[in-house]
C-alpha atoms as a PDB file:
ATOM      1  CA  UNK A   1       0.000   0.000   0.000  1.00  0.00           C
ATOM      2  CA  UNK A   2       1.541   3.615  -0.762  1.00  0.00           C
ATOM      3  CA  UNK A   3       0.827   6.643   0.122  1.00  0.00           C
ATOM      4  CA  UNK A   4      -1.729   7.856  -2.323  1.00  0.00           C
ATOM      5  CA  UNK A   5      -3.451   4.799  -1.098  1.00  0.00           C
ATOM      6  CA  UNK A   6      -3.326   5.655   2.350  1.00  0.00           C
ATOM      7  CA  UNK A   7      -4.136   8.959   1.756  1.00  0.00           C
ATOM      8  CA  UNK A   8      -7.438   8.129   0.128  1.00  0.00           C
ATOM      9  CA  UNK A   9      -8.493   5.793   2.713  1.00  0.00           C
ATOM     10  CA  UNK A  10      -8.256   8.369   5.138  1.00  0.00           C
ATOM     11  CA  UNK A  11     -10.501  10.727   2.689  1.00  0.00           C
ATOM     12  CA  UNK A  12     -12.757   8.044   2.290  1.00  0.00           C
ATOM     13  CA  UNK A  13     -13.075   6.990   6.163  1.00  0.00           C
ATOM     14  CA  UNK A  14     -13.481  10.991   6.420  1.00  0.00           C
ATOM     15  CA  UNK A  15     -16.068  11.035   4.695  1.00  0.00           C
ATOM     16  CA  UNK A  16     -17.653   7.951   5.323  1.00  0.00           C
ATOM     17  CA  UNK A  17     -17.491   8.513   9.147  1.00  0.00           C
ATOM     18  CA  UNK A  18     -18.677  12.267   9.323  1.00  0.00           C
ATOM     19  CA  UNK A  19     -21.702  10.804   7.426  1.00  0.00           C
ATOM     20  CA  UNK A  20     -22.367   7.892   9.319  1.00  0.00           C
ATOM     21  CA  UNK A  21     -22.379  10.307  12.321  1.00  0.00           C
ATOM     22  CA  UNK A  22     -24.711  12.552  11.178  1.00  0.00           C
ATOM     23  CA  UNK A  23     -27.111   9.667  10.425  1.00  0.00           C
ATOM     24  CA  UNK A  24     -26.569   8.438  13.794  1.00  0.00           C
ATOM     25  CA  UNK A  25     -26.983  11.800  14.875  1.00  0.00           C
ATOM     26  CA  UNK A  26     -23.596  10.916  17.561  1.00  0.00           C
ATOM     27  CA  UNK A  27     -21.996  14.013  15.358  1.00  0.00           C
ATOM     28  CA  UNK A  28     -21.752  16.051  18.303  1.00  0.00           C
ATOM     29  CA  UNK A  29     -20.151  13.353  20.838  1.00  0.00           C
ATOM     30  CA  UNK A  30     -17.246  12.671  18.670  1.00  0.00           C
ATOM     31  CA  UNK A  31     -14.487  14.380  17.324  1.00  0.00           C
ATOM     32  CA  UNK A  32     -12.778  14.636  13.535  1.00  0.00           C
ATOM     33  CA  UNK A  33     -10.438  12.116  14.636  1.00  0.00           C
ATOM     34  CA  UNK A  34     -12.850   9.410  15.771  1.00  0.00           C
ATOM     35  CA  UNK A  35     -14.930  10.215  12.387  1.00  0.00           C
ATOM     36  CA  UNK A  36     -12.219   9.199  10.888  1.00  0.00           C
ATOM     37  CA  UNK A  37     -11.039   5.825  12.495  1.00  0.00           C
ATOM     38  CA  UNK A  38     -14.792   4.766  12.542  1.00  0.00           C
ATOM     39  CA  UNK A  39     -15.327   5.729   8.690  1.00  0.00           C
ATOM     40  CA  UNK A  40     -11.726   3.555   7.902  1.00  0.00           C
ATOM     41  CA  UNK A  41     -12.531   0.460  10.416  1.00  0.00           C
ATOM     42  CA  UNK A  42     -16.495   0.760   8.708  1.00  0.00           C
ATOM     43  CA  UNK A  43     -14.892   0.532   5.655  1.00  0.00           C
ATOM     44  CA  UNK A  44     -13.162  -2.689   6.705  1.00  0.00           C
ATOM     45  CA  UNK A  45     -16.494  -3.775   8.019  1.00  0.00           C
ATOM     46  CA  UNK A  46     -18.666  -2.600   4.776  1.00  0.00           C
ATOM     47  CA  UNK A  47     -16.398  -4.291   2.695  1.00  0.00           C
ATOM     48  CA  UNK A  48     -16.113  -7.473   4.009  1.00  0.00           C
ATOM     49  CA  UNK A  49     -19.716  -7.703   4.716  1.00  0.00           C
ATOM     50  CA  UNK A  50     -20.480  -7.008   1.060  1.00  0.00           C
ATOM     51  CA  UNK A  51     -18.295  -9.263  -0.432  1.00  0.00           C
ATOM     52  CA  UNK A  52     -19.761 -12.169   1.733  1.00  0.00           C
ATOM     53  CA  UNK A  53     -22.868 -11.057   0.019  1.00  0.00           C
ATOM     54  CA  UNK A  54     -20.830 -10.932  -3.382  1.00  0.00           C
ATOM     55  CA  UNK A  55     -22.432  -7.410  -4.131  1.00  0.00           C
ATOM     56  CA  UNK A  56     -19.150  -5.367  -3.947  1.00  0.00           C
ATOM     57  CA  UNK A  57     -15.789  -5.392  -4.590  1.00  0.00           C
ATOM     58  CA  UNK A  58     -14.936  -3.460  -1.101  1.00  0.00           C
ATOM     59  CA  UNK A  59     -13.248   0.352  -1.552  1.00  0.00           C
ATOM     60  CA  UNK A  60     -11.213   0.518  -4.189  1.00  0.00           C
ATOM     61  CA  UNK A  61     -10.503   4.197  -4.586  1.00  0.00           C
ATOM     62  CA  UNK A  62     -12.235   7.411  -4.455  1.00  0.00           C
ATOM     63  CA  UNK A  63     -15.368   6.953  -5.863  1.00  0.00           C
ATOM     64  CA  UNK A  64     -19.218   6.524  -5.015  1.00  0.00           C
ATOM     65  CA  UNK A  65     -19.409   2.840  -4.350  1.00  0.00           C
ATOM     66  CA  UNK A  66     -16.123   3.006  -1.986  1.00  0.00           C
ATOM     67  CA  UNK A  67     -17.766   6.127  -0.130  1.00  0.00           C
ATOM     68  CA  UNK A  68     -21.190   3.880   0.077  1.00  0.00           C
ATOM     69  CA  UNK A  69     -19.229   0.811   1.401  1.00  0.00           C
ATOM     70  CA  UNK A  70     -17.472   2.574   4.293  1.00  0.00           C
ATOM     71  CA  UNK A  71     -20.904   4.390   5.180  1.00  0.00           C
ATOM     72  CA  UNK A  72     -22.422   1.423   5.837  1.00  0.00           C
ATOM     73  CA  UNK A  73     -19.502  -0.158   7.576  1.00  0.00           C
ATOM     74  CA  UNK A  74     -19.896   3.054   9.786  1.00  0.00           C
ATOM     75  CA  UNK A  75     -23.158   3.189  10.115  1.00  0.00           C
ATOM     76  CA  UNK A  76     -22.970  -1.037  11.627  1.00  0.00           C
ATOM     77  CA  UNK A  77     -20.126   0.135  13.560  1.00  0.00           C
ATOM     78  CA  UNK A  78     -21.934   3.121  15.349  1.00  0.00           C
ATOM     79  CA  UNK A  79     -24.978   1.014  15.964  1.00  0.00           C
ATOM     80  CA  UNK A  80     -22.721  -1.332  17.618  1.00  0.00           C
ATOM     81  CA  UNK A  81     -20.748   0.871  19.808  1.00  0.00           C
ATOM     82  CA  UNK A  82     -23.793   2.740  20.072  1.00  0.00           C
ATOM     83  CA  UNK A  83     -25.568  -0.528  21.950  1.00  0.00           C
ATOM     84  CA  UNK A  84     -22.419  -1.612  23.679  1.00  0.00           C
ATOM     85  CA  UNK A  85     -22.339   1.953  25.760  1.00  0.00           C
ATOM     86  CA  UNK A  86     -25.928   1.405  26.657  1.00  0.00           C
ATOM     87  CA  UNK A  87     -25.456  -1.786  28.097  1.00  0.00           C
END
C-alpha cells in the first residue's frame, strides 16, 4: 500500500465517518479524529460484509461505491458501539 493509497483511505473513512455520524446523529459526541477511524474500520467492516454477500468489490478508490461501502460499515459500527455503551 503507498501513500496515495493511504491517503485516500483516510478521505474516504473521512467522509464515510462524518456521514455515518450525522445519520446516527452521535456528530456532536465525537471528534474529527474518531470520524475518521470509525469511517476507515467501517470501511473494513462494509467491505467485508459485502463481499460475503458478493455485491461489492470493497473500496477501491475514491469513488461513489467506496464512499457507500465505508458508510455502511460506519453506520454497523456506530450502531454497535452505540448498543455496547448502553449496556
Amino acid at each position: 500500500m503507498d501513500i496515495v493509497n493511504i491517503i485516500v483511505w483516510i478521505i474516504v473513512g473521512a467522509l464515510a465517518g462524518w456521514l455515518a455520524s450525522i445519520v446516527m446523529k452521535t456528530n456532536r459526541q465525537q471528534g474529527l479524529v474518531q470520524d475518521i477511524v470509525i469511517g476507515i474500520v467501517g470501511a473494513f467492516i462494509g467491505g467485508f460484509l459485502l463481499n460475503a454477500l458478493g455485491v461489492g468489490g470493497g473500496v477501491s478508490g475514491l469513488n461513489i461505491a467506496s464512499v457507500l461501502t465505508a458508510f455502511i460499515g460506519a453506520v454497523i459500527l456506530l450502531a454497535i458501539l452505540r448498543a455496547v455503551r448502553r449496556a
